[in-house]
Protein backbone atom coordinates (compact mmCIF):
# COMPACT_ATOMS: atom_id res chain seq x y z
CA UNK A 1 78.74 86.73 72.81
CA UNK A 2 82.37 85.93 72.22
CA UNK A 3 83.30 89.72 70.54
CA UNK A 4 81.42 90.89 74.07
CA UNK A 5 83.73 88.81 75.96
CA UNK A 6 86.50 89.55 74.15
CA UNK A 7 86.28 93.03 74.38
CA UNK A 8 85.37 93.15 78.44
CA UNK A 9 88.67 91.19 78.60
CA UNK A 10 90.87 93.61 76.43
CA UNK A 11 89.07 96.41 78.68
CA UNK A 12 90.48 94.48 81.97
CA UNK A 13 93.82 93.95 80.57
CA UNK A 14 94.20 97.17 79.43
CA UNK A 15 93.48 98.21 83.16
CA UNK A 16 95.13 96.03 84.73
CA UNK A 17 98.25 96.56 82.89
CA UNK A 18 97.85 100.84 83.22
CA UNK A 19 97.83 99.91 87.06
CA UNK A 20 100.97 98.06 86.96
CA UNK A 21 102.96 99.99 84.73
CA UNK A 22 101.55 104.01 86.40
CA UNK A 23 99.18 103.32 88.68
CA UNK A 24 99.29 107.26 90.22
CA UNK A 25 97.89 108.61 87.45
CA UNK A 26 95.35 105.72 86.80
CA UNK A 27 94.33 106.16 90.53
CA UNK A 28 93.79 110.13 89.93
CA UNK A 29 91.70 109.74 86.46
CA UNK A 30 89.66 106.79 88.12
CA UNK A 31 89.56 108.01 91.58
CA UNK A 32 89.89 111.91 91.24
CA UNK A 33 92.27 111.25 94.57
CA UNK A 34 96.40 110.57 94.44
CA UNK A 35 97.65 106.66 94.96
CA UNK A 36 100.84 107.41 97.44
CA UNK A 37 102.45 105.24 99.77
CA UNK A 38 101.23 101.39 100.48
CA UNK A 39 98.71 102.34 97.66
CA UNK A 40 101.15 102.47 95.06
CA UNK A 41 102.50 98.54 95.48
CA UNK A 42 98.44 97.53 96.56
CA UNK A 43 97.29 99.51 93.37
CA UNK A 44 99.86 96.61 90.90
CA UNK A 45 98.17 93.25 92.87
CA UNK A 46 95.40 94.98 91.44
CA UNK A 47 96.44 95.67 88.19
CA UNK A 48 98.08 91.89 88.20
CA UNK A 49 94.16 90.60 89.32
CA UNK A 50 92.59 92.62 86.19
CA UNK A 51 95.42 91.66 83.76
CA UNK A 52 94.90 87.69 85.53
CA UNK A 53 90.88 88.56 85.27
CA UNK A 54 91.10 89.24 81.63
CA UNK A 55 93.44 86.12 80.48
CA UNK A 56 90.79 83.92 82.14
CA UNK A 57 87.68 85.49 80.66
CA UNK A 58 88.98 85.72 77.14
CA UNK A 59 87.09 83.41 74.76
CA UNK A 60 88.72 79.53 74.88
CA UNK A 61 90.53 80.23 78.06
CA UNK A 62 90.26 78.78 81.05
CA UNK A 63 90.04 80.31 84.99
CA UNK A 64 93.32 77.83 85.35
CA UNK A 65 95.02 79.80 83.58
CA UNK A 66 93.95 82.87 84.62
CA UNK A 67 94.71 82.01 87.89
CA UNK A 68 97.90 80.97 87.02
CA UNK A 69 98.82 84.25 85.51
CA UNK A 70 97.86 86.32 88.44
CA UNK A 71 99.55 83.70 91.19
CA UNK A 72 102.94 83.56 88.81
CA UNK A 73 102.44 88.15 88.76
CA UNK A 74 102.01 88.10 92.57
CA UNK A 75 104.84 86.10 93.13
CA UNK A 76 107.27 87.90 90.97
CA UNK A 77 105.70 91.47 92.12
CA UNK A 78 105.82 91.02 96.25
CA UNK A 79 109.06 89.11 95.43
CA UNK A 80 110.57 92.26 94.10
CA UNK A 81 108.82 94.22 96.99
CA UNK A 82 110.60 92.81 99.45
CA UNK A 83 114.37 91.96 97.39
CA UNK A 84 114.02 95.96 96.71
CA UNK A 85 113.14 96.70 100.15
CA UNK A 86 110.37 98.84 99.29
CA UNK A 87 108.06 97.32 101.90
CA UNK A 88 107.80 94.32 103.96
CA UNK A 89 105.55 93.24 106.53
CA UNK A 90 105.31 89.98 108.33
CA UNK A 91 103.41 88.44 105.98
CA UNK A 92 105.23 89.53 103.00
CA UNK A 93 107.88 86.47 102.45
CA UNK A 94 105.11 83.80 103.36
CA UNK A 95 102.78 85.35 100.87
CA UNK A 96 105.48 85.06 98.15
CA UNK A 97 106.21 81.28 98.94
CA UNK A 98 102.81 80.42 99.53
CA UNK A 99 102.44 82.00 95.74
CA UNK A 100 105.61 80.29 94.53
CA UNK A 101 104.40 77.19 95.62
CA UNK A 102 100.56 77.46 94.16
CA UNK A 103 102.17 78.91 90.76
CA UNK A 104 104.31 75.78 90.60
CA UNK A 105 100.89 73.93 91.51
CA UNK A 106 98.61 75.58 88.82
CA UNK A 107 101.82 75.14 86.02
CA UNK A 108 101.91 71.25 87.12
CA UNK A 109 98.41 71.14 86.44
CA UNK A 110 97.81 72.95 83.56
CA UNK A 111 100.57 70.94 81.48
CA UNK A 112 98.89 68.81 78.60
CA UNK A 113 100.24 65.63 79.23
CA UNK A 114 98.85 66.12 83.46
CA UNK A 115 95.18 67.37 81.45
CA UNK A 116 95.15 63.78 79.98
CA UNK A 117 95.70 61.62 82.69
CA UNK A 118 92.89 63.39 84.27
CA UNK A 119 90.73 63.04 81.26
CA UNK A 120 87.72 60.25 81.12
């Protein structure tokens, strides 16, 4: 069961990090259709998810961290987003301090000396 699991989460990694790094052509060899425009940025919060998706399912991991990973991508991604000017909607800058704030959260929570207080 763990090689299974391990290998579904190299599978979403490997995804997830195609996305971020060219997600056009991932789009056009998964999709058969071109990523352009908002797709392109919407396409790497994917890519971030199935890279996050893939740290939490791997064998001894938890969904803490996984989480962690993909609130810590999304706040460094949008955060360049909107320093380059690429895009920016109204809910852009909230989004990234909302996940600035929740990463800080989830890395406050997920030290070891935090996991023992809560401990039995």
């Amino acid at each position: 069961m763990n090689k299974m699991l391990a290998l579904a989460a190299l599978g979403e990694i490997a995804t997830g990090l195609a996305l971020l790094i060219v997600p056009a052509p991932v789009g056009r060899l998964l999709l058969g259709g071109e990523l352009t425009g908002v797709a392109i940025p919407v396409a790497r919060v994917l890519g971030i998810a199935l890279l996050s998706l893939g740290v939490a399912c791997w064998p001894g991991r938890t969904g803490l961290c996984g989480m962690l990973t993909y609130s810590a991508g999304v706040t460094l991604y949008l955060g360049y987003v909107g320093f380059a000017g690429i895009f920016g909607g109204i809910f852009l800058w909230p989004a990234v301090v909302l996940h600035a704030i929740l990463t800080a959260l989830l890395a406050r929570a997920s030290t070891p000396a935090r996991n023992k207080e809560t401990m039995p």
